[in-house]
C-alpha atoms as a PDB file:
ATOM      1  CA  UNK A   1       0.000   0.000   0.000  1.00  0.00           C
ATOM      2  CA  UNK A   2       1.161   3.584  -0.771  1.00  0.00           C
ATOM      3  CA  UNK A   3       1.274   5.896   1.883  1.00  0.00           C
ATOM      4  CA  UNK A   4      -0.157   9.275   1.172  1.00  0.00           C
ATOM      5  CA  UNK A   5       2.527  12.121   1.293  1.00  0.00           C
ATOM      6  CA  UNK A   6       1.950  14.906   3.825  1.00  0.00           C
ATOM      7  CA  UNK A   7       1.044  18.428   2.835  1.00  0.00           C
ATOM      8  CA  UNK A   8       3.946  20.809   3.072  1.00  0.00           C
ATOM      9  CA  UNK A   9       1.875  23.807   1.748  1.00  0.00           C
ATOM     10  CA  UNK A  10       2.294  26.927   4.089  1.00  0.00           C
ATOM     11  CA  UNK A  11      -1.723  26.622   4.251  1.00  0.00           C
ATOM     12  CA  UNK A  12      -1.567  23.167   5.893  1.00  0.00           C
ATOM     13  CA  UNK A  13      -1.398  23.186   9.570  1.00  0.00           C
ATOM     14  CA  UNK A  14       1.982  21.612   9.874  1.00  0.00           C
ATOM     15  CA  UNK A  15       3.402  23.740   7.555  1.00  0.00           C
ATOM     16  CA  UNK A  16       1.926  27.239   9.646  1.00  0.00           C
ATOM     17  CA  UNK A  17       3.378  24.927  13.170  1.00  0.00           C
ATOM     18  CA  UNK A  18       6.599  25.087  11.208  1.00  0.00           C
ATOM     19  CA  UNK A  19       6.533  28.674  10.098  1.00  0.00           C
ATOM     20  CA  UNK A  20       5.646  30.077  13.982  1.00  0.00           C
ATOM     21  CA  UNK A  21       8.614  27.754  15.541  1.00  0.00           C
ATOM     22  CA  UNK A  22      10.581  29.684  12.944  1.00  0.00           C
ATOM     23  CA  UNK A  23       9.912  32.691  13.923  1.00  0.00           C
ATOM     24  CA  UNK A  24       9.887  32.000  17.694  1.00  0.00           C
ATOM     25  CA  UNK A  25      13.569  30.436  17.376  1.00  0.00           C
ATOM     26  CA  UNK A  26      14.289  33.628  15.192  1.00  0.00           C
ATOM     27  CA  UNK A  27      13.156  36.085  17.811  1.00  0.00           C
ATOM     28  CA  UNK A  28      15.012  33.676  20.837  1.00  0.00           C
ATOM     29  CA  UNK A  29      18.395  34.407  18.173  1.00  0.00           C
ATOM     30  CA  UNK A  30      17.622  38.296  18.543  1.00  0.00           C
ATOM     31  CA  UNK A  31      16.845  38.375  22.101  1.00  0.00           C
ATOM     32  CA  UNK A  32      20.063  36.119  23.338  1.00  0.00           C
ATOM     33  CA  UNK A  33      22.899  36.087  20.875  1.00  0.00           C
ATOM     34  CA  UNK A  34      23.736  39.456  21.939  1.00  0.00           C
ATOM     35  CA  UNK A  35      23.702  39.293  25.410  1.00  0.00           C
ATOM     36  CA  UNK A  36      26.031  35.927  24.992  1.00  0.00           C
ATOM     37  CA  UNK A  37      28.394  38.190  22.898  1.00  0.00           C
ATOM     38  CA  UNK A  38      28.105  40.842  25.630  1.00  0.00           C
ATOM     39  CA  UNK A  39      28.749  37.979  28.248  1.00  0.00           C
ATOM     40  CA  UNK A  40      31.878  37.117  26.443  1.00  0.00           C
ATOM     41  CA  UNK A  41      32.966  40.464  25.811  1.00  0.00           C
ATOM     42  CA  UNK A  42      32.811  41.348  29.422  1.00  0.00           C
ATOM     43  CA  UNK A  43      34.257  38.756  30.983  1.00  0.00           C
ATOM     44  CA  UNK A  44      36.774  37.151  28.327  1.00  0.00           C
ATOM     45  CA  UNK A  45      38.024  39.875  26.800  1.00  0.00           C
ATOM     46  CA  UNK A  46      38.484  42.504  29.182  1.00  0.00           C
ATOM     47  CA  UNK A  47      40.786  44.333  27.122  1.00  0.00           C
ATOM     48  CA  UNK A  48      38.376  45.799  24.935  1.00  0.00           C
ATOM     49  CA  UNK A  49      36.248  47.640  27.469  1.00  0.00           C
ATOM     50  CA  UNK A  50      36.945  51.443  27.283  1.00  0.00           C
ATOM     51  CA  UNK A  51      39.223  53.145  29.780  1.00  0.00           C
ATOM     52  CA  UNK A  52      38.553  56.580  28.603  1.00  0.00           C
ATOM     53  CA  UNK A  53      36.640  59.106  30.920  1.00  0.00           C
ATOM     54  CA  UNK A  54      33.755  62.071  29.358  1.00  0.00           C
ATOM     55  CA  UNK A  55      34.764  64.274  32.396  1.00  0.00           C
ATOM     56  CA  UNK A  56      37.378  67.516  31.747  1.00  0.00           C
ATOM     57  CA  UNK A  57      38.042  68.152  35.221  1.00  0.00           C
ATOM     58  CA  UNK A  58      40.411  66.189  37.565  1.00  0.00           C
ATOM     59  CA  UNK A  59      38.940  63.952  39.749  1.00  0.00           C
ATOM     60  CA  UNK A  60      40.318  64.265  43.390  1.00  0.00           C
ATOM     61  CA  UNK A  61      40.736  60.613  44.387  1.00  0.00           C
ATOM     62  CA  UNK A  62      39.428  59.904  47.834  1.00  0.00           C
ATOM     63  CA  UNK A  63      37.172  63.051  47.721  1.00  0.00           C
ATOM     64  CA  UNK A  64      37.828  65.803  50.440  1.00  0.00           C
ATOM     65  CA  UNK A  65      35.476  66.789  52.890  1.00  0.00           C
ATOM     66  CA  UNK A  66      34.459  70.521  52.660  1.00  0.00           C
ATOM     67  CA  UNK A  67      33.248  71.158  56.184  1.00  0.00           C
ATOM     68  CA  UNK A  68      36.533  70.558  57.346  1.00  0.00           C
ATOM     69  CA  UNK A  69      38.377  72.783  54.878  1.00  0.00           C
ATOM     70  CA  UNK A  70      35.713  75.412  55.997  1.00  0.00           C
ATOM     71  CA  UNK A  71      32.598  74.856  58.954  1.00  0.00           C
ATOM     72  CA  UNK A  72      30.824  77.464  56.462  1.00  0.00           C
ATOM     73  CA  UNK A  73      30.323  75.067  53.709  1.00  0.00           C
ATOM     74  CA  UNK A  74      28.341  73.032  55.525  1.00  0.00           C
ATOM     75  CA  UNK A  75      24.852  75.704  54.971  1.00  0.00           C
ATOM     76  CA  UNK A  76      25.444  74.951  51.541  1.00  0.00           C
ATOM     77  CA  UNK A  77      22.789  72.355  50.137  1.00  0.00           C
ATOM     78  CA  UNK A  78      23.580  72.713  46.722  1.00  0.00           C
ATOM     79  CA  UNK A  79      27.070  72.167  44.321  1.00  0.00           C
ATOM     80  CA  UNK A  80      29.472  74.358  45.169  1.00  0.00           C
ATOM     81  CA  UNK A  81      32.741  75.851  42.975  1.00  0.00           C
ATOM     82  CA  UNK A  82      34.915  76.311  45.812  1.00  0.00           C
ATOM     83  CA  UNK A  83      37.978  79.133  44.168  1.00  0.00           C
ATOM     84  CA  UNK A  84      40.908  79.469  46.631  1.00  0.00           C
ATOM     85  CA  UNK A  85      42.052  82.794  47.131  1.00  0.00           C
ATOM     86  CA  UNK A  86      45.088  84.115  49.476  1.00  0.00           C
ATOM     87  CA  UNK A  87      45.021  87.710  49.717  1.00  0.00           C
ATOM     88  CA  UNK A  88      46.375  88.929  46.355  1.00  0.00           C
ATOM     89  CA  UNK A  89      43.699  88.341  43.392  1.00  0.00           C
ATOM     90  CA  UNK A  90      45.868  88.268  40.289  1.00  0.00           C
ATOM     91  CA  UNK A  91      44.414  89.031  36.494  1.00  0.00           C
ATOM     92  CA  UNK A  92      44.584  84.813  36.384  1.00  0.00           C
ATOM     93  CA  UNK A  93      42.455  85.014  39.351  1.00  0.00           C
ATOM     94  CA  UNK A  94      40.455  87.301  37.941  1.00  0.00           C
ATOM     95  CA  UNK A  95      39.255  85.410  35.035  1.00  0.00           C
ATOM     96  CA  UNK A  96      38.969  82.425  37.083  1.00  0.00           C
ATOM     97  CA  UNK A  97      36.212  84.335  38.540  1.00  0.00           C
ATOM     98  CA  UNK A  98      34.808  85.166  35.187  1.00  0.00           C
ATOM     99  CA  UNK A  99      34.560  82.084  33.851  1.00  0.00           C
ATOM    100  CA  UNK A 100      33.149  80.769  36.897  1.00  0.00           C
ATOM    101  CA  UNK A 101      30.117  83.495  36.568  1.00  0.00           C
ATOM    102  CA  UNK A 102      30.189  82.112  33.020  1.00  0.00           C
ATOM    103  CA  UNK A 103      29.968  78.704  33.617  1.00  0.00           C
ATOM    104  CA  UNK A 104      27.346  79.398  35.803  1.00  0.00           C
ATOM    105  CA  UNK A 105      24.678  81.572  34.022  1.00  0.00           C
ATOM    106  CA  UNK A 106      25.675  79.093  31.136  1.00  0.00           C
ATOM    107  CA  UNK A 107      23.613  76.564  33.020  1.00  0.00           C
ATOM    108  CA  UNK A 108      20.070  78.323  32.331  1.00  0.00           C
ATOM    109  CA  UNK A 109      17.576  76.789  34.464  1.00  0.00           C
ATOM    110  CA  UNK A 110      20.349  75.410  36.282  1.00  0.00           C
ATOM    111  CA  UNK A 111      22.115  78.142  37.600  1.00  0.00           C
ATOM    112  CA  UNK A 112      20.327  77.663  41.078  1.00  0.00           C
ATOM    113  CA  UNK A 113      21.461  74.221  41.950  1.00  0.00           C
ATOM    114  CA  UNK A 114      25.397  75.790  41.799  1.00  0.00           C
ATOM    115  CA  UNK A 115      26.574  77.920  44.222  1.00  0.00           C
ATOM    116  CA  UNK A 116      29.699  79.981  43.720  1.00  0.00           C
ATOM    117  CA  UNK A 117      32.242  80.563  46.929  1.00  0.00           C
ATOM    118  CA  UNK A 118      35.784  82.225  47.212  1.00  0.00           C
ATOM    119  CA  UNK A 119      37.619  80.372  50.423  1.00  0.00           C
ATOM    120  CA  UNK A 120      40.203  82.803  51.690  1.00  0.00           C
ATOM    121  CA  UNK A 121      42.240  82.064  54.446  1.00  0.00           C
ATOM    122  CA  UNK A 122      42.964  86.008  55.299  1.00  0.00           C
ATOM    123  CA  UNK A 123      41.931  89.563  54.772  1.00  0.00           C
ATOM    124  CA  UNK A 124      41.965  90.520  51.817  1.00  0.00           C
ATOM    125  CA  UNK A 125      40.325  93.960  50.824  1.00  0.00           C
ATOM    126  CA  UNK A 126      41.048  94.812  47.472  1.00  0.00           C
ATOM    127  CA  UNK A 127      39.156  90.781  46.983  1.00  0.00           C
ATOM    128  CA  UNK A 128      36.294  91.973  48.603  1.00  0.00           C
ATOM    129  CA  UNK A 129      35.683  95.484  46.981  1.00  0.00           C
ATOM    130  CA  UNK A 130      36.379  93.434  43.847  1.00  0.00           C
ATOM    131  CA  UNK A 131      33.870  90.712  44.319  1.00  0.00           C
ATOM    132  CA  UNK A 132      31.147  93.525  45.843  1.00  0.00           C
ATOM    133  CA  UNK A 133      31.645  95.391  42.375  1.00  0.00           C
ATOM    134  CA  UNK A 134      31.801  92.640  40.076  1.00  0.00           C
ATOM    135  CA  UNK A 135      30.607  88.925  41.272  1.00  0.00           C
ATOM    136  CA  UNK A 136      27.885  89.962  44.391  1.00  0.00           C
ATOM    137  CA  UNK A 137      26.464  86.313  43.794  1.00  0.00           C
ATOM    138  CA  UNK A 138      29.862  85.301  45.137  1.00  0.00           C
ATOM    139  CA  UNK A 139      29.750  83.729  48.748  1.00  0.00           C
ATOM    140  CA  UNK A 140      33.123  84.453  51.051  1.00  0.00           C
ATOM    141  CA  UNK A 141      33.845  81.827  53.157  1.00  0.00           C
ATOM    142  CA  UNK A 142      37.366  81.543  55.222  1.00  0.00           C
ATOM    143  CA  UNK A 143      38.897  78.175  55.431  1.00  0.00           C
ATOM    144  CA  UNK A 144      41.940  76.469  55.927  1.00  0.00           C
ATOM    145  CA  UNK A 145      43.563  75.297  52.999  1.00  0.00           C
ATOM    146  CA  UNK A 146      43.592  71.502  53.416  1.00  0.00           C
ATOM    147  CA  UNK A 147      44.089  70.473  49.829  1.00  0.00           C
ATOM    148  CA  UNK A 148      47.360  71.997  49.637  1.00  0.00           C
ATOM    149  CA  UNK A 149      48.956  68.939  48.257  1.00  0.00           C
ATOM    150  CA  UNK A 150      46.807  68.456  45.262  1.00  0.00           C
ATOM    151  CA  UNK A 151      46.520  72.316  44.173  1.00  0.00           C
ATOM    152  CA  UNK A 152      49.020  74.894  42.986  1.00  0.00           C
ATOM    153  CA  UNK A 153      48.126  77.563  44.535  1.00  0.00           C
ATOM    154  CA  UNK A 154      49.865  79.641  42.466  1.00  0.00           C
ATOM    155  CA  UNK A 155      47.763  78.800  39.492  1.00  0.00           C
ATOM    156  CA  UNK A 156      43.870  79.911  40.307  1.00  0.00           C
ATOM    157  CA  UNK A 157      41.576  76.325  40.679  1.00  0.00           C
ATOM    158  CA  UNK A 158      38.127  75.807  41.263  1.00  0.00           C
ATOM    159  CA  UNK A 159      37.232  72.908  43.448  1.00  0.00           C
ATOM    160  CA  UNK A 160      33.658  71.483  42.738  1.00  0.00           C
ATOM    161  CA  UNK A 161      31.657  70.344  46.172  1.00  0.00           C
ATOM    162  CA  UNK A 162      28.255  67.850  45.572  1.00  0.00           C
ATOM    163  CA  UNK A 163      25.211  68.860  47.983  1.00  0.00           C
ATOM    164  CA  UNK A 164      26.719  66.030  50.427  1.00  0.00           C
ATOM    165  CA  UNK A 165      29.918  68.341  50.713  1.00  0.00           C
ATOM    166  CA  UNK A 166      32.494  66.240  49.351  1.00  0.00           C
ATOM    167  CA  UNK A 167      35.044  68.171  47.578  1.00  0.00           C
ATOM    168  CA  UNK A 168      35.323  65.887  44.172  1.00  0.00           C
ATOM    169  CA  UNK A 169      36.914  67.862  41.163  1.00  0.00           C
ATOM    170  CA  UNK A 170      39.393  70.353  40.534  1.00  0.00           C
ATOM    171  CA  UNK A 171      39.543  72.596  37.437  1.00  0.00           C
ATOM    172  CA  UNK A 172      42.488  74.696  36.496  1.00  0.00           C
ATOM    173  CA  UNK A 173      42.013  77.654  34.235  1.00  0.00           C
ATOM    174  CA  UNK A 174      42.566  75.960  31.094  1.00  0.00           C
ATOM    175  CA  UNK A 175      39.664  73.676  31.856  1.00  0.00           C
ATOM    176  CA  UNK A 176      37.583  76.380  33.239  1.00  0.00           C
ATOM    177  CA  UNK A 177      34.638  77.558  30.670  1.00  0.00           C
ATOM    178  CA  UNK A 178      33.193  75.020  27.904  1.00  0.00           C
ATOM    179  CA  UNK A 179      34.990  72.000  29.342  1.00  0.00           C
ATOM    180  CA  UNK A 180      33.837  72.809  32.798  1.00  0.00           C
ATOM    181  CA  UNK A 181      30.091  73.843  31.506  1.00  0.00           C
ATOM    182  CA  UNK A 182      29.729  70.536  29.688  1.00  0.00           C
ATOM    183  CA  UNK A 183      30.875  68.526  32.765  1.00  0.00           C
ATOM    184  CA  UNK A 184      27.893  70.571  35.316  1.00  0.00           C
ATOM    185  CA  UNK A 185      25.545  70.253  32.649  1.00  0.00           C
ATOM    186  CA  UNK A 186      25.998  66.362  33.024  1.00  0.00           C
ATOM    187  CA  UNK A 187      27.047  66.182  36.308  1.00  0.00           C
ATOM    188  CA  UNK A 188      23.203  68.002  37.026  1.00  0.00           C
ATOM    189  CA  UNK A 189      21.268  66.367  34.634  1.00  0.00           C
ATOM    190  CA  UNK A 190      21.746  62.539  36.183  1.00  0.00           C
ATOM    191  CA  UNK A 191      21.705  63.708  39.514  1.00  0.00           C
ATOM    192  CA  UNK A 192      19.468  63.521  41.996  1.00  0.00           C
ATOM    193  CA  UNK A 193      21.105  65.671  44.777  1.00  0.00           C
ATOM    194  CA  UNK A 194      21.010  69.094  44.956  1.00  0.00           C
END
C-alpha cells in the first residue's frame, strides 16, 4: 500500500506549526545572541572595554570633605565651585572668577542648583571690593587650605563640592569655561542631589 505524502503547503497546519517555531527560534536568536556576545565580551576579553573618561576636570581621588576645609560650607545644600584665594587676586584670578560666573549663568535653568564661593584664608580687601563690584552672587567663606597637596596655589583652581559636601573635582584655568560647563551640565542632569 502507498502511503499518502503529507502536505507541506504553508496553508496546511503543519506547515503554519513550522513557520511560527521559525519565527519563535528567530526572535530567541535576537533576544540572546547578543547578550552571549556581551557575556563574552565582558568577561573574556576585558581588554576591549573602554578606559577613557567624558569628564574635563580632575577627579580628586578619595574626595575631600568641605566642612573641614571650611565649617561654612556646611549651609550649603547645593554644588558648590569652591575658588581658593590668598590675599592677592591676580588678572589669572580674575578670570577664574569670570569664567566661573560664566559657567554658571551658562547653566540656564540650572544656575540655582550651583553655588559659587571664594575660600580665603585672610583679609583681603582689594578681593572683597572686587567681588562687591563685580561677582555679588559670590559667597566668602574663610577656610583652611587643606588640599594643599593636590593644588598649585599659584595657578587659580576651582574645586567642585556635591550637595553632600564632598570636595570631588578640581579645574584649572585651562579647563575652566566650555569644558567645565559641559561637565555641570551632566554632572546636574543625572543627579538627583542638589
Amino acid at each position: 500500500m502507498i502511503e499518502p505524502k503529507p502536505n507541506s503547503s504553508p496553508e496546511s497546519p503543519s506547515g503554519k506549526l513550522m513557520a511560527s517555531r521559525r519565527r519563535f527560534v528567530a526572535l530567541l536568536l535576537i533576544a540572546f545572541v547578543p547578550m552571549f556576545i556581551a557575556y563574552a565580551a565582558f568577561f573574556h576579553f576585558p581588554n576591549w572595554a573602554p578606559t577613557g573618561t567624558t569628564n574635563h576636570g580632575e577627579l580628586i581621588s578619595p574626595s575631600l570633605d568641605g566642612i573641614k576645609m571650611s565649617t561654612e560650607l556646611a549651609a550649603f545644600n547645593t554644588w558648590v565651585l569652591i575658588q581658593p584665594a590668598d590675599s592677592y587676586c591676580d588678572d589669572k584670578c580674575r578670570k577664574m572668577l569670570y569664567l566661573s560666573r560664566q559657567v554658571v549663568t551658562g547653566l540656564g535653568k540650572d544656575a540655582n542648583r550651583v553655588q559659587r564661593v571664594v575660600m580665603m584664608t585672610r583679609d583681603a580687601p582689594d578681593l572683597m571690593e572686587h567681588l562687591k563690584s563685580e561677582h555679588p552672587d559670590v559667597k566668602v567663606v574663610t577656610g583652611v587650605m587643606t588640599f594643599k597637596s593636590i593644588v598649585d596655589l599659584d595657578a587659580p583652581v576651582l574645586l567642585l563640592m556635591d550637595p553632600n559636601h564632598n570636595v570631588m573635582m578640581l579645574y584649572s584655568l585651562d579647563k575652566a569655561g566650555k569644558p567645565m560647563l559641559r561637565d555641570l551640565k551632566h554632572l546636574l542632569k543625572i543627579s538627583n542631589i542638589g
